[in-house]
Protein backbone atom coordinates (compact mmCIF):
# COMPACT_ATOMS: atom_id res chain seq x y z
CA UNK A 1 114.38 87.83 141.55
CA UNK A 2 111.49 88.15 143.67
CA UNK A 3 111.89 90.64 147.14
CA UNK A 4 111.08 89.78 150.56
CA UNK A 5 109.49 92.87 151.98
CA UNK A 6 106.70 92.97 155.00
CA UNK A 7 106.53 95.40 157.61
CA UNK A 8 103.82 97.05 159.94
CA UNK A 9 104.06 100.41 161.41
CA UNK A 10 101.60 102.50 163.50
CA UNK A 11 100.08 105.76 162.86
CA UNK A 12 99.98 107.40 165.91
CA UNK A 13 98.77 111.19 166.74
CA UNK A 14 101.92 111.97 168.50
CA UNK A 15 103.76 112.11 165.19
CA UNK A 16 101.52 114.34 163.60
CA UNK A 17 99.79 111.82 162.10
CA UNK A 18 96.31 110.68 160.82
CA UNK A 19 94.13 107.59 159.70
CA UNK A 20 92.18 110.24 157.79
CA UNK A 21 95.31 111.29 155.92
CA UNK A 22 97.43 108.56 155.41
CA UNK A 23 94.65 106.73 154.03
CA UNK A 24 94.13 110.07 151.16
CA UNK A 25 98.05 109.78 150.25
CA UNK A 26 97.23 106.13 149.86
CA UNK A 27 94.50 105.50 147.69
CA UNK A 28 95.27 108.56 145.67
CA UNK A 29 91.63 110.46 147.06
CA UNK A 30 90.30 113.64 148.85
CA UNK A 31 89.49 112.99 152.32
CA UNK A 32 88.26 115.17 154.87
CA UNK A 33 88.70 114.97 158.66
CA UNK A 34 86.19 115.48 160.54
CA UNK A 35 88.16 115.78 163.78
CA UNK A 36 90.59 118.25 162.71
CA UNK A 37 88.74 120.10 159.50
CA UNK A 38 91.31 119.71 156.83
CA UNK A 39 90.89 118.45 153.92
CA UNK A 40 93.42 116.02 152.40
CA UNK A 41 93.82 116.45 148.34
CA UNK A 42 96.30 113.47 146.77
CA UNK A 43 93.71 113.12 143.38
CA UNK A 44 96.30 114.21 141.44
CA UNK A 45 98.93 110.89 142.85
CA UNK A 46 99.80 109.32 140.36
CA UNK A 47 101.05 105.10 140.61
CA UNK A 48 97.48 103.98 142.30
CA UNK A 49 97.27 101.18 140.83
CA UNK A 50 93.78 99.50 142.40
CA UNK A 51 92.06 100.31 145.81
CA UNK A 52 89.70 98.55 147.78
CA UNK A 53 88.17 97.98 151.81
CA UNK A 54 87.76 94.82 152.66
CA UNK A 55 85.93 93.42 155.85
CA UNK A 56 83.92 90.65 157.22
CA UNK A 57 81.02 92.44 157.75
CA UNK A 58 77.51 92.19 155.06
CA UNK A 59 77.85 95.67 153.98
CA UNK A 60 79.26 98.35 151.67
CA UNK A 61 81.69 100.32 153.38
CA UNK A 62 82.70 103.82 152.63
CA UNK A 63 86.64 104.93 152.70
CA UNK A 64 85.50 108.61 154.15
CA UNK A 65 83.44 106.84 156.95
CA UNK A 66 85.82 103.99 157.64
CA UNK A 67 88.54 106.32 159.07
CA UNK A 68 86.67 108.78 160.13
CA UNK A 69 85.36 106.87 162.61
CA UNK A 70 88.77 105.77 163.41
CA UNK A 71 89.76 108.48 164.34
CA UNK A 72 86.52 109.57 166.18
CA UNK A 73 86.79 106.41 168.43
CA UNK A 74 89.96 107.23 170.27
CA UNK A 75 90.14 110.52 173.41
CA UNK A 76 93.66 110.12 174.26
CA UNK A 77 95.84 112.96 172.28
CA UNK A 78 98.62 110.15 171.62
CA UNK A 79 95.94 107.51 170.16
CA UNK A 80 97.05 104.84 167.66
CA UNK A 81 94.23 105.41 164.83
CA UNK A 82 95.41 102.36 162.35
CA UNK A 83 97.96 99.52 161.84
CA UNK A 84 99.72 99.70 158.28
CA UNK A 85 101.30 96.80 156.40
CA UNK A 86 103.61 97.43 153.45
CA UNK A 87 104.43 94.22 151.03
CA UNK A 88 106.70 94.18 148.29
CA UNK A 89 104.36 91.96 145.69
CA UNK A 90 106.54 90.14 142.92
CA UNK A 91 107.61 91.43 139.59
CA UNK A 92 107.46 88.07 138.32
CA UNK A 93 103.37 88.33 138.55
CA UNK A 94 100.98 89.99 136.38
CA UNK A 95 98.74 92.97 137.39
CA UNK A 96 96.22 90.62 137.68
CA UNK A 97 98.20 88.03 139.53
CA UNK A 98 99.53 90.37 142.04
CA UNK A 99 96.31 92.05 142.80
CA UNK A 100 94.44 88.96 143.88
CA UNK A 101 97.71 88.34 145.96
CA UNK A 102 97.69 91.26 147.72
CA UNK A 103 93.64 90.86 148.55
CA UNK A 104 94.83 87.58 149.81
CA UNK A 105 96.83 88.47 152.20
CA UNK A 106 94.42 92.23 153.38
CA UNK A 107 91.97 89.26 153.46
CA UNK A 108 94.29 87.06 155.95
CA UNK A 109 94.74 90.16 158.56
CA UNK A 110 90.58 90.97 158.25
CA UNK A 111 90.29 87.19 159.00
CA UNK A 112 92.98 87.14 161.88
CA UNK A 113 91.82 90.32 164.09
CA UNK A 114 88.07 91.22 162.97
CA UNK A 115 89.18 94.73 160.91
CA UNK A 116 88.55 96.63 158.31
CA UNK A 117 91.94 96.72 155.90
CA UNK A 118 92.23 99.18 153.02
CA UNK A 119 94.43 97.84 150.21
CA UNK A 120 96.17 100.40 148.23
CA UNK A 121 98.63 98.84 145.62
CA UNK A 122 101.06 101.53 144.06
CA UNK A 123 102.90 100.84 140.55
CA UNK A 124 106.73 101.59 140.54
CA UNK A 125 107.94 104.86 140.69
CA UNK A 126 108.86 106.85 137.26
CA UNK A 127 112.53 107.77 138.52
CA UNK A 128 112.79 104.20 141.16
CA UNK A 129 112.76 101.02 140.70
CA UNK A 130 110.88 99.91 137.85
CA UNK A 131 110.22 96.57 139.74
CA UNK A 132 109.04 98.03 142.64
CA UNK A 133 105.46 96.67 142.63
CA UNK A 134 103.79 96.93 146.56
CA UNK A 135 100.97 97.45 148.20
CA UNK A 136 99.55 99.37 151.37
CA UNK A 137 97.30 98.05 153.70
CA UNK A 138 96.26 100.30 156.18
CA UNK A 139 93.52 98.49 159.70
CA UNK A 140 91.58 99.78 161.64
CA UNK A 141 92.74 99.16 165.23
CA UNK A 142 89.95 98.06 166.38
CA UNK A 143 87.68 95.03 165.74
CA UNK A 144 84.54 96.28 163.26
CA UNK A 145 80.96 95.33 164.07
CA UNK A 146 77.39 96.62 162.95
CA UNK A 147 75.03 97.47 165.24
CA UNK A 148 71.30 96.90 165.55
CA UNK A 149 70.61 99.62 163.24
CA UNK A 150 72.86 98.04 160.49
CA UNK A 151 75.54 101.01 161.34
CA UNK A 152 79.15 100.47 161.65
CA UNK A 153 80.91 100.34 165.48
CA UNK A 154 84.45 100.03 165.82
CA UNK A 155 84.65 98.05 169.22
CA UNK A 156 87.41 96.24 171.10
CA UNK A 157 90.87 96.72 170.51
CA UNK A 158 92.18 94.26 168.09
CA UNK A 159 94.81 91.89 169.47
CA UNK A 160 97.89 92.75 167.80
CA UNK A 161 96.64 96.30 169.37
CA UNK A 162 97.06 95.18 173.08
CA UNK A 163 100.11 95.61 175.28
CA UNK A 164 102.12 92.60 175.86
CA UNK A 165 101.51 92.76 179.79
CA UNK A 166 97.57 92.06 178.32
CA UNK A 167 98.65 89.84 175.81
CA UNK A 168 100.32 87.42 178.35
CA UNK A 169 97.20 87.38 180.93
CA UNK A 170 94.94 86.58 178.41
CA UNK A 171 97.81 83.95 177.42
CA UNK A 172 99.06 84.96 173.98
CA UNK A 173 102.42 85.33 172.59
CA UNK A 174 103.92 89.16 172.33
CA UNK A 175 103.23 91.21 169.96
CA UNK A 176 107.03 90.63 168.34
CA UNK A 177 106.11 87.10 167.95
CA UNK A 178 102.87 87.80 166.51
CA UNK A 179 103.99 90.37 163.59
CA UNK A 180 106.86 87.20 162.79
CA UNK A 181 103.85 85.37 162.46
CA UNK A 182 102.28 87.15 159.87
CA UNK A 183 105.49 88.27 157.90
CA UNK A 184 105.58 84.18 157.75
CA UNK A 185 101.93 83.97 156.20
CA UNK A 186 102.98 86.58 153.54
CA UNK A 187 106.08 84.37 152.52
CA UNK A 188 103.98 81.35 152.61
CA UNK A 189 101.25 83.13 150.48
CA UNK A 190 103.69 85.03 148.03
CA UNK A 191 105.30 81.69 147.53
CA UNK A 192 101.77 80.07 146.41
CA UNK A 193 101.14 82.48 143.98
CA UNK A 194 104.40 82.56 142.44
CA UNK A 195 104.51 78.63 142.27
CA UNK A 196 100.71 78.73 140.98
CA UNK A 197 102.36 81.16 137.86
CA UNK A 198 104.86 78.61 137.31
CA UNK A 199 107.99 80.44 139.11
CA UNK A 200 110.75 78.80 140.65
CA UNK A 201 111.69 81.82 142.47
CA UNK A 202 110.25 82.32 146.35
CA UNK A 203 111.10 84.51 149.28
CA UNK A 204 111.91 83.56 153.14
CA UNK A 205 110.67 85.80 155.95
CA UNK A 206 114.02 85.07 157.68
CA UNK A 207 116.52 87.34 158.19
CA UNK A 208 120.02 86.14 156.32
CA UNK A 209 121.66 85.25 159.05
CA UNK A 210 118.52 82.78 160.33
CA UNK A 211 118.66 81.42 156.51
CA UNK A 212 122.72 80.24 157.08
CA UNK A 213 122.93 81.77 153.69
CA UNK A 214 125.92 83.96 153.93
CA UNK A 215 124.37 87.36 152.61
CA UNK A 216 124.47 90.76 154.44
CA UNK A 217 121.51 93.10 155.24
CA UNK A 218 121.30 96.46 154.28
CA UNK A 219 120.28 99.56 156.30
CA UNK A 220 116.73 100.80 155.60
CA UNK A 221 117.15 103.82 153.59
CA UNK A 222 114.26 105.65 154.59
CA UNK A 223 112.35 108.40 152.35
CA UNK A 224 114.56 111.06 152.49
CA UNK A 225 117.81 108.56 150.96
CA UNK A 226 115.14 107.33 148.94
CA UNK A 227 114.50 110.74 147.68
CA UNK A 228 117.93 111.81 147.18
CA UNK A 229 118.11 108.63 145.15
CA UNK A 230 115.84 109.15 142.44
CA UNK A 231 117.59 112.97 142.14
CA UNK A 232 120.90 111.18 141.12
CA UNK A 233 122.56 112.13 144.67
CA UNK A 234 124.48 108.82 146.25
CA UNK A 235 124.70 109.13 150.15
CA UNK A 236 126.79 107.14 152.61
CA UNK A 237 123.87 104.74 153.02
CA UNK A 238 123.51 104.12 149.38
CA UNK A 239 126.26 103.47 148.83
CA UNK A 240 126.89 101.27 151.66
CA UNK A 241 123.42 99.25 150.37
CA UNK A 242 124.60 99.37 146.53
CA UNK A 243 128.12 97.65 148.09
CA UNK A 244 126.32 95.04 150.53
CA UNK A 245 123.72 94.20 146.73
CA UNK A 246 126.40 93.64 144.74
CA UNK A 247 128.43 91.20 147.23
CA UNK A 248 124.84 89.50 147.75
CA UNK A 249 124.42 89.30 144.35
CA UNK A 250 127.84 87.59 143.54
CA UNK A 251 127.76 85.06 146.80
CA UNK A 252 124.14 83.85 145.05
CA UNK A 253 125.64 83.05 141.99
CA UNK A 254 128.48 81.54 143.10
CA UNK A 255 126.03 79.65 145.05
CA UNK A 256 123.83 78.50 141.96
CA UNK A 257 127.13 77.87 139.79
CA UNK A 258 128.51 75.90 142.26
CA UNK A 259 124.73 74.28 142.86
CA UNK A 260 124.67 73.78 138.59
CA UNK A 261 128.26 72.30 138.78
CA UNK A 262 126.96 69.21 141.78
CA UNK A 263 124.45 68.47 139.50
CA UNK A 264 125.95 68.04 136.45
């Protein structure tokens, strides 16, 4: 059964974090940043299953250069370097299938804000779930130009970047209401490709209890329950989630028994 899975998150310097970095782990490369002088190693990651930067700008971009400069355009010590997306892309495609879906929707967020995206699609982990197909898509945060000189400039801040007291003057919806948005346009694109493949299965961006549907949520896990997971060890959270699937998965067939039964 095909997953509904779409979220954003931020990398930020106060966590610790980098563009430079996250964007090595990612694509399974050596990076170095400039800013701080390490050098990030992940060549020997294994799962990557296709990378690629996308943009709408009439020129070859390089991965090194792309967040570099990311980083190089913000002062404050707390600066938001890059915007990631994380979709679950369905099992039900083929490598092929999913790839182009995944471009699809990078290609959707370049389209929306004026970015640069970096698609990273992983395989399923060895000891996880061996249907757990996704992709990373890591923006720039702001909107990518070339100058006169044909170089790349990383300018204005994109819109999903600005605060919502800015996003209401210059008459916009909040940022909340924007990311529903897009989690929206990856249903609505998932959906296409899996009905293009000949798939009767789709996924809603709505939470269960928007849907009427009578199924629970489960708690994020989170890496370390994730971890702890694929070492055998059950926590209270996984086993709270394992419960809550089960119940889910017993209310939907009911549901398409009782569904089978009307139509007969």
């Amino acid at each position: 059964m095909a997953i509904y899975h779409c979220t954003t998150k931020t990398v930020n310097r106060s966590s610790g974090r980098t563009a430079v970095a996250s964007m090595a782990y990612r694509a399974g490369e050596k990076l170095t940043d400039e800013r701080t002088g390490l050098t990030h190693d992940f060549k020997r990651k294994e799962g990557v299953v296709y990378t690629e930067i996308l943009s709408n700008l009439d020129t070859e971009l390089d991965r090194s250069k792309v967040w570099n400069l990311a980083e190089k355009s913000e002062n404050r010590k707390d600066a938001r370097t890059a915007r990631e997306w994380v979709i679950a892309l369905p099992d039900e495609l083929d490598e092929e299938q999913r790839k182009e879906l995944a471009k699809e929707f990078a290609q959707s967020l370049v389209d929306r804000y004026g970015v640069i995206a970096d698609l990273a699609i992983h395989a399923p982990s060895h000891n996880g779930n061996d249907k757990n197909h996704h992709a990373h898509i890591l923006l720039t945060t702001r909107k990518a130009e070339l100058d006169q000189d044909h170089n790349l400039v990383l300018k204005d801040k994109a819109d999903i970047e600005l605060s919502n007291t800015k996003r209401k003057s210059l008459g916009m919806g909040t940022s909340q209401e924007e990311i529903k948005q897009i989690r929206a346009t990856w249903a609505n694109l998932a959906n296409h490709a899996l009905e293009y493949a000949g798939y009767r299965e789709r996924i809603d961006h709505r939470s269960y209890a928007d849907q009427g549907n009578q199924l629970q949520a489960t708690i994020h896990e989170g890496s370390k329950v994730t971890q702890m997971r694929r070492k055998g060890i059950d926590t209270e959270i996984s086993r709270f989630n394992d419960t809550i699937k089960q119940q889910n998965s017993q209310q939907l067939q009911y549901k398409q028994q009782h569904k089978e039964q009307t139509l007969a």
